[in-house]
PDB file of N, CA and C in Angstrom:
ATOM      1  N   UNK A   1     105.132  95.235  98.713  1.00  0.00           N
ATOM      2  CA  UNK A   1     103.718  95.121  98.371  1.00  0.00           C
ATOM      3  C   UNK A   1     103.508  93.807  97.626  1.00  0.00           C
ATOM      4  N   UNK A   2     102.601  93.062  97.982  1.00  0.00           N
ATOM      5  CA  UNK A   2     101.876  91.988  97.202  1.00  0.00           C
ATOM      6  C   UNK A   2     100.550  92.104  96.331  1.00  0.00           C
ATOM      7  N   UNK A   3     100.808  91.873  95.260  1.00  0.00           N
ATOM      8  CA  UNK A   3      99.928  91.478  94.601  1.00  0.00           C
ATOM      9  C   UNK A   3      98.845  90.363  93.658  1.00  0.00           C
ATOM     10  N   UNK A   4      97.726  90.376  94.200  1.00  0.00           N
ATOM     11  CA  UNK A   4      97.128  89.248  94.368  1.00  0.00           C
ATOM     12  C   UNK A   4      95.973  89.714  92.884  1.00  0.00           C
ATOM     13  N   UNK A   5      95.851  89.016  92.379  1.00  0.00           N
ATOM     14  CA  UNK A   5      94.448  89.274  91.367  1.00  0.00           C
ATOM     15  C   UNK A   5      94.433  90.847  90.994  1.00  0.00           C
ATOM     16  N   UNK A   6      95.366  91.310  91.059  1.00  0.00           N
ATOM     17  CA  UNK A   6      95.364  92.497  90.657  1.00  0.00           C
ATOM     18  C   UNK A   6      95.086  93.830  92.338  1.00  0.00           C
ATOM     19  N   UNK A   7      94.745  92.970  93.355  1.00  0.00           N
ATOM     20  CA  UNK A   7      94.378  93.374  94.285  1.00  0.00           C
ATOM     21  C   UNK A   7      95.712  93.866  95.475  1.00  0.00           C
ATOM     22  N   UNK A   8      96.092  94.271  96.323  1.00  0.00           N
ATOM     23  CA  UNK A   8      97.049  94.666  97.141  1.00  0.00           C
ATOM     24  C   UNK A   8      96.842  94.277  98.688  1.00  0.00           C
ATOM     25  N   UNK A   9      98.235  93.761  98.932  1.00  0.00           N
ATOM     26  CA  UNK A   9      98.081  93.851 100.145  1.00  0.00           C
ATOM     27  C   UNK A   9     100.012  94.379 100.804  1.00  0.00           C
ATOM     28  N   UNK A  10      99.394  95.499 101.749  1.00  0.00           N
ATOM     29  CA  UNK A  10     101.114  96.208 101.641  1.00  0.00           C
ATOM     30  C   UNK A  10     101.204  96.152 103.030  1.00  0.00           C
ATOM     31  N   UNK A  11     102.461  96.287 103.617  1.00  0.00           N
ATOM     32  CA  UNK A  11     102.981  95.848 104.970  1.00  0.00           C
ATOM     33  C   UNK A  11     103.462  97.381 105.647  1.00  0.00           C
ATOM     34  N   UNK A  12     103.074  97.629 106.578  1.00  0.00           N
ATOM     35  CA  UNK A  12     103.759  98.932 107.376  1.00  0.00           C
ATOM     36  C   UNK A  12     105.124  99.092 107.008  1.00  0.00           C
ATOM     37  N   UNK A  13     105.528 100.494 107.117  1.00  0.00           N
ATOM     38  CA  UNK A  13     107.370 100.449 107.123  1.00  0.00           C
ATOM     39  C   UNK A  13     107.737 100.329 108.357  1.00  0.00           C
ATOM     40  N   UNK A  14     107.021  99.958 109.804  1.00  0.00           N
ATOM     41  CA  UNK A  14     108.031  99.035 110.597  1.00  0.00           C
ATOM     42  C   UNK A  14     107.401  97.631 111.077  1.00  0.00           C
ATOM     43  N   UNK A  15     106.604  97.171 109.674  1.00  0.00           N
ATOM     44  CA  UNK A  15     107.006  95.816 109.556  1.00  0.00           C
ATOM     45  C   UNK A  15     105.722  95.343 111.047  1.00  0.00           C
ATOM     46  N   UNK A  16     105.068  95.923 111.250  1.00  0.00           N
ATOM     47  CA  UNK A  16     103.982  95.777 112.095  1.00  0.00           C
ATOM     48  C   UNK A  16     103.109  95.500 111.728  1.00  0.00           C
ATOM     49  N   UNK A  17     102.105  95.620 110.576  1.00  0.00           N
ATOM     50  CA  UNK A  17     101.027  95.503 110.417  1.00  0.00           C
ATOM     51  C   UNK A  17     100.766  95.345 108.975  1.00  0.00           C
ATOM     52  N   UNK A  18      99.639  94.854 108.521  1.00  0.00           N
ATOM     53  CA  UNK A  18      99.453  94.937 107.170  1.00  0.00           C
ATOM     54  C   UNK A  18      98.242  95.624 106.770  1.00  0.00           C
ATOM     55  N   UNK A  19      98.133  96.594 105.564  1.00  0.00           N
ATOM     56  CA  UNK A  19      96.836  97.049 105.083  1.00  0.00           C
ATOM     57  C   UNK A  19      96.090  96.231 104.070  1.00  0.00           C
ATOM     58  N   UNK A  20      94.780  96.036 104.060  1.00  0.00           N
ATOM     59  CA  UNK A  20      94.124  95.472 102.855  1.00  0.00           C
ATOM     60  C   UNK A  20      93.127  95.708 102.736  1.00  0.00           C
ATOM     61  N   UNK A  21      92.467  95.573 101.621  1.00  0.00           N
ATOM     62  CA  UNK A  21      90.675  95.826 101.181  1.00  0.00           C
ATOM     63  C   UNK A  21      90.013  95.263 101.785  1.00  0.00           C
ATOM     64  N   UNK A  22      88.960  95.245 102.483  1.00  0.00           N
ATOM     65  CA  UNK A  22      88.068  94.230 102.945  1.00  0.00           C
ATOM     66  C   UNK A  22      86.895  94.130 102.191  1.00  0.00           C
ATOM     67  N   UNK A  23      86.120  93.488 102.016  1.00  0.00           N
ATOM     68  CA  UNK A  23      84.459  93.514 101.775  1.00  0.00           C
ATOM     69  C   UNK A  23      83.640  92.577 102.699  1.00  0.00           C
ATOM     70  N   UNK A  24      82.549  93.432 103.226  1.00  0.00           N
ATOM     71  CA  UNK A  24      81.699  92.809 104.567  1.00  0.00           C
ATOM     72  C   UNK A  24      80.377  93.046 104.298  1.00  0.00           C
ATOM     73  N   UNK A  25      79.168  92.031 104.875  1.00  0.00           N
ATOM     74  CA  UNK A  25      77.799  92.031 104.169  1.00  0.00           C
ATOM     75  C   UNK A  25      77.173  91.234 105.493  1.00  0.00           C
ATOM     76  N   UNK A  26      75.829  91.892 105.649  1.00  0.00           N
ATOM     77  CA  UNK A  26      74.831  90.780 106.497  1.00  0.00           C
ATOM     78  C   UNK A  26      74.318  89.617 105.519  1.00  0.00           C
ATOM     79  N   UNK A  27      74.409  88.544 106.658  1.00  0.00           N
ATOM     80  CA  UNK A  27      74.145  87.496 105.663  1.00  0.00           C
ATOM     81  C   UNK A  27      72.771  86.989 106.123  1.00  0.00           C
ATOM     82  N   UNK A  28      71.661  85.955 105.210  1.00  0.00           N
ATOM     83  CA  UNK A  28      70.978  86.331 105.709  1.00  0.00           C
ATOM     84  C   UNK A  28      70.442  85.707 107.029  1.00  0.00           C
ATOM     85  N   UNK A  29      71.436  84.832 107.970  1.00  0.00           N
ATOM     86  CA  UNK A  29      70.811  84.566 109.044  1.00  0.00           C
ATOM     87  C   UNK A  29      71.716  85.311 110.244  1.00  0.00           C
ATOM     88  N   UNK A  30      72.061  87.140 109.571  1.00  0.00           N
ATOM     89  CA  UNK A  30      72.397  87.881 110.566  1.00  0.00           C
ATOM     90  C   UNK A  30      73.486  88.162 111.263  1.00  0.00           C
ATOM     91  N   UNK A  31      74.048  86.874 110.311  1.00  0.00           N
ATOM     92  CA  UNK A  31      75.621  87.200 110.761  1.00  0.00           C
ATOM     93  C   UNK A  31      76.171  88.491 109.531  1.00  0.00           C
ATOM     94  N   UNK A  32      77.843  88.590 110.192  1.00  0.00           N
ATOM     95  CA  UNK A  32      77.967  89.155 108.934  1.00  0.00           C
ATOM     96  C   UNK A  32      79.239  88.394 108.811  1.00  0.00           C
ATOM     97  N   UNK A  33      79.542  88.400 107.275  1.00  0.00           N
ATOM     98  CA  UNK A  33      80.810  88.115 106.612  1.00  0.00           C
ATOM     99  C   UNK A  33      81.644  89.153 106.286  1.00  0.00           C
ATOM    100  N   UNK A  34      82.738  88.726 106.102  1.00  0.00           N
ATOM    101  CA  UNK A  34      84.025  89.696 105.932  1.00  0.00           C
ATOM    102  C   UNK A  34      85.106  88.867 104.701  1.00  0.00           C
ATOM    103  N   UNK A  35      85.505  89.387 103.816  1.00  0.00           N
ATOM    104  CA  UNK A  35      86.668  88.836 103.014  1.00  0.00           C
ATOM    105  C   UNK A  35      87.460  89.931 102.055  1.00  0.00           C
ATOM    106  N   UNK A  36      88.034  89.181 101.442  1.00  0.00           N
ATOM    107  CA  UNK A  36      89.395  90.534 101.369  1.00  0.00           C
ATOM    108  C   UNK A  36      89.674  89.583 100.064  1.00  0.00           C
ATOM    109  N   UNK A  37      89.916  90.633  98.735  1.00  0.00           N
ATOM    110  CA  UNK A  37      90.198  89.802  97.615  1.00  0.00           C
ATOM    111  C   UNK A  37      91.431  89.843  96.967  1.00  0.00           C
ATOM    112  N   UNK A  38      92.379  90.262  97.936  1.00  0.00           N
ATOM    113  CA  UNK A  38      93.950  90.071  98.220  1.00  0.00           C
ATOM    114  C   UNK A  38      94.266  88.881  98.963  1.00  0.00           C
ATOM    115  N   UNK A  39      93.242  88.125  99.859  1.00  0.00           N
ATOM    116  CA  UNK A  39      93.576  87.220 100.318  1.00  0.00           C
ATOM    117  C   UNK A  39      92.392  86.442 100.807  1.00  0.00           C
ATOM    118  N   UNK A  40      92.461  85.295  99.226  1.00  0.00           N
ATOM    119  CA  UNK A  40      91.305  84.795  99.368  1.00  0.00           C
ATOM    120  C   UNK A  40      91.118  83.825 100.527  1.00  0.00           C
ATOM    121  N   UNK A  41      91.439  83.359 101.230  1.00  0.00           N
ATOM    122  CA  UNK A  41      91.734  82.387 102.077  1.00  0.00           C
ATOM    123  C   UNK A  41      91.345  82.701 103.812  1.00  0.00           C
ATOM    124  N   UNK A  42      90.916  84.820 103.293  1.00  0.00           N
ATOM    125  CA  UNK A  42      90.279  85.340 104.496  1.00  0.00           C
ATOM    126  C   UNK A  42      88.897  84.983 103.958  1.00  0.00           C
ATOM    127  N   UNK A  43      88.198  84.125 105.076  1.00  0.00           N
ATOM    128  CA  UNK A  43      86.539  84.422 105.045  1.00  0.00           C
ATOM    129  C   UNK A  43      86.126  83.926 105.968  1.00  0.00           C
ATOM    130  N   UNK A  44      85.584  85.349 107.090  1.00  0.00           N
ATOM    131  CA  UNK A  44      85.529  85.014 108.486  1.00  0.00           C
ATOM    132  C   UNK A  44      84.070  85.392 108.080  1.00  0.00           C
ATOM    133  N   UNK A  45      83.116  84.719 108.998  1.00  0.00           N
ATOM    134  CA  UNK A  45      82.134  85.121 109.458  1.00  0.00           C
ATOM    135  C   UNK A  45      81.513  85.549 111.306  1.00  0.00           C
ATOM    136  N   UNK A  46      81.224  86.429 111.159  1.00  0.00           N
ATOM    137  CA  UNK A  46      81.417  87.187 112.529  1.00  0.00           C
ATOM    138  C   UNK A  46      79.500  87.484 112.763  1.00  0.00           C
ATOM    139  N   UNK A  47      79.567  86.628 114.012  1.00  0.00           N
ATOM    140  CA  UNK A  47      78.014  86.925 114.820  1.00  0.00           C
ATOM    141  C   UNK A  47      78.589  87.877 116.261  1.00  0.00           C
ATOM    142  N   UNK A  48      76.838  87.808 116.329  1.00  0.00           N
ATOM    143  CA  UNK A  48      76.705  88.983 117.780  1.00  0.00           C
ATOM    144  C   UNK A  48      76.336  87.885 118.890  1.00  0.00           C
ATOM    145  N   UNK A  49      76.744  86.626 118.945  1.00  0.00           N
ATOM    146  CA  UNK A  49      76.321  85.734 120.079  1.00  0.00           C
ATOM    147  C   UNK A  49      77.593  85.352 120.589  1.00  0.00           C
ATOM    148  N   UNK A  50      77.800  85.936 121.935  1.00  0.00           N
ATOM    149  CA  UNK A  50      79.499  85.393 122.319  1.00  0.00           C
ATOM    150  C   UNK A  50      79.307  84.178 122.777  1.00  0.00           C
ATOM    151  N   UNK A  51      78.280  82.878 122.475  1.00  0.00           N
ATOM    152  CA  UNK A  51      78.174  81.842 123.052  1.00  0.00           C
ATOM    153  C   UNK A  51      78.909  80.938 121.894  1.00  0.00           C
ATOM    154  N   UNK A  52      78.976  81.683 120.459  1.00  0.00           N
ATOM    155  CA  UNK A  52      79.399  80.860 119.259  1.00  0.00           C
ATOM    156  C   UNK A  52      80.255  80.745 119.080  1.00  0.00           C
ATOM    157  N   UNK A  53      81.239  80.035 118.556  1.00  0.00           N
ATOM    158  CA  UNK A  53      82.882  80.238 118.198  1.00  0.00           C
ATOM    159  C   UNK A  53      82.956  81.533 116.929  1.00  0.00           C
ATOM    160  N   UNK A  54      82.260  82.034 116.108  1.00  0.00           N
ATOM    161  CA  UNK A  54      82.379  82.512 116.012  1.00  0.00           C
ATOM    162  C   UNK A  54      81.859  84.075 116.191  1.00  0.00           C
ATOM    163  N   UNK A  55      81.410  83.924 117.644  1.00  0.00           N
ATOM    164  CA  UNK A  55      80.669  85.173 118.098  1.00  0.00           C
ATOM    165  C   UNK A  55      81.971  85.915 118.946  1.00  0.00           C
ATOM    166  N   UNK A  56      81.559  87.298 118.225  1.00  0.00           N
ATOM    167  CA  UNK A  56      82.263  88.642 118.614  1.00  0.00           C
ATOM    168  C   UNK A  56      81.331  89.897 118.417  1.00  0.00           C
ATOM    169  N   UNK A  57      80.553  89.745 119.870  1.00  0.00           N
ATOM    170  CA  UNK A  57      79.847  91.160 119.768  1.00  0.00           C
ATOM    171  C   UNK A  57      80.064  92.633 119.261  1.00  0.00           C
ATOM    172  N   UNK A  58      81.856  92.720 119.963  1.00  0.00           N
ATOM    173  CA  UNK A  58      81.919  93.790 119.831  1.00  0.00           C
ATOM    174  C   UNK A  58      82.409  94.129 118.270  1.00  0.00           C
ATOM    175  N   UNK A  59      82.897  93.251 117.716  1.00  0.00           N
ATOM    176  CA  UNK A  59      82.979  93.407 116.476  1.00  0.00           C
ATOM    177  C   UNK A  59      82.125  93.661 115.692  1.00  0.00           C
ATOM    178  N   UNK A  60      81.149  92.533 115.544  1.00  0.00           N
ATOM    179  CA  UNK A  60      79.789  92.440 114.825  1.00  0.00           C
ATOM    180  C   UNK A  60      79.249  94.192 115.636  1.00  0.00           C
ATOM    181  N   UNK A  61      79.414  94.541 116.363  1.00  0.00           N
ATOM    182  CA  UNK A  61      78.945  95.846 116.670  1.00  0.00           C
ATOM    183  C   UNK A  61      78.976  96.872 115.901  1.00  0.00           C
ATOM    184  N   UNK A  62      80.431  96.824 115.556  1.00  0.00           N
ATOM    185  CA  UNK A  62      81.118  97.849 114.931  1.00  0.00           C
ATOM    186  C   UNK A  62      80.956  98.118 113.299  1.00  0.00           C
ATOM    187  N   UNK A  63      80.837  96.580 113.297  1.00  0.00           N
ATOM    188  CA  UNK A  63      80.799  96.432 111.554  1.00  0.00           C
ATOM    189  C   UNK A  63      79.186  96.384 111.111  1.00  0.00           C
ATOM    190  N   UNK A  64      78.247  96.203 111.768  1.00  0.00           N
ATOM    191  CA  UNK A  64      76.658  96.323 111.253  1.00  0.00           C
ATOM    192  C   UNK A  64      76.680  97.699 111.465  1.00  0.00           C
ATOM    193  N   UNK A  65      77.120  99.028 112.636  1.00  0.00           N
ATOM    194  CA  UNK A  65      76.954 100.168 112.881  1.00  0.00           C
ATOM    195  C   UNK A  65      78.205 100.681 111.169  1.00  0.00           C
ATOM    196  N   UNK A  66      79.504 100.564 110.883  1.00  0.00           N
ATOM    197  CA  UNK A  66      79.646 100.358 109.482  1.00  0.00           C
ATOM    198  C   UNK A  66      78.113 100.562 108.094  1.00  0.00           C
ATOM    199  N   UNK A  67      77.596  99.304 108.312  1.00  0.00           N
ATOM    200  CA  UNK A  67      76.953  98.883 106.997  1.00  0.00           C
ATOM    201  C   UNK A  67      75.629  99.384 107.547  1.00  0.00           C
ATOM    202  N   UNK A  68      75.055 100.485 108.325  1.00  0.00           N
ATOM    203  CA  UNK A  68      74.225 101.056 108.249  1.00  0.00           C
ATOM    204  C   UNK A  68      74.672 102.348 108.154  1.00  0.00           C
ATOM    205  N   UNK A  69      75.327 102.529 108.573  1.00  0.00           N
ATOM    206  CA  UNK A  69      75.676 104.027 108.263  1.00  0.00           C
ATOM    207  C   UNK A  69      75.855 104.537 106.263  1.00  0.00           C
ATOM    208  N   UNK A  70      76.348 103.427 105.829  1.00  0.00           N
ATOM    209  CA  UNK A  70      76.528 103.098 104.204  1.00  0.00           C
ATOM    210  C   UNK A  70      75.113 102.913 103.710  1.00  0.00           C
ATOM    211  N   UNK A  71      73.535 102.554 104.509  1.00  0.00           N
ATOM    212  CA  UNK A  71      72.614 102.493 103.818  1.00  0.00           C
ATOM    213  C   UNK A  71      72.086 100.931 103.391  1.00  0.00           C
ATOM    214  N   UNK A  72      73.518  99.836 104.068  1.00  0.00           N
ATOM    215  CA  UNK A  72      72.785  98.841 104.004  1.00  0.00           C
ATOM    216  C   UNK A  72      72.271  98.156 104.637  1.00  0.00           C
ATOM    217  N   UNK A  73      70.949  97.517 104.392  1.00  0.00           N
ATOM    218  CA  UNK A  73      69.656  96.865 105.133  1.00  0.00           C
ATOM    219  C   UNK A  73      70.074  95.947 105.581  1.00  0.00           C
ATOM    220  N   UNK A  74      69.601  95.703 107.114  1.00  0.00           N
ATOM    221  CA  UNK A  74      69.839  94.077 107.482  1.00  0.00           C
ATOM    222  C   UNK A  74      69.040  92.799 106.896  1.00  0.00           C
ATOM    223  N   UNK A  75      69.294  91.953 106.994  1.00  0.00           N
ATOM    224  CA  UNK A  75      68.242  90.956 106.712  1.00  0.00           C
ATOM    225  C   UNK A  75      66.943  90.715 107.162  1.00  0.00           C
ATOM    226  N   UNK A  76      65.942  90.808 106.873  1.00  0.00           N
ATOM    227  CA  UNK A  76      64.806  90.840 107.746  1.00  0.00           C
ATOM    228  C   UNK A  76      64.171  89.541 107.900  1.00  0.00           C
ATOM    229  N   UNK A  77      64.744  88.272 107.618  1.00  0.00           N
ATOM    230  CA  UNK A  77      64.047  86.903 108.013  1.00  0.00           C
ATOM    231  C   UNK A  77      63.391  86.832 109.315  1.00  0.00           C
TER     232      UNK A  77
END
């Protein structure tokens, strides 16, 4: 296990995968962000336009259906 700022980030026992905290938010031109405060150096921002480099529909799918289900509002610009 690593520990970062007091934060964790721990590795499978066969060495496959890693677990960590995330925190994710609409931002307000609709994308959303994602970062992890085990590893500051994650900060992806993820749209619903697969024309963008950083567009991933199906992601951004998953994670706005996430942050409504939790009650939080999209941006309304």
């Amino acid at each position: 296990m690593t520990e970062t700022g007091g934060k964790t980030m721990q590795m499978s026992e066969d060495g496959r995968s890693v677990s960590l905290n995330v925190k994710f938010w609409f931002e307000n031109d609709g994308s959303i962000r994602l970062t992890s405060e085990a590893d500051p150096s994650l900060r992806i921002t993820i749209k619903n336009d697969p024309e963008r480099p950083s567009g991933h529909p199906t992601l951004f799918k998953r994670l706005a259906q996430c942050l409504r289900v939790m009650g939080v509002a999209e941006p309304t610009a």
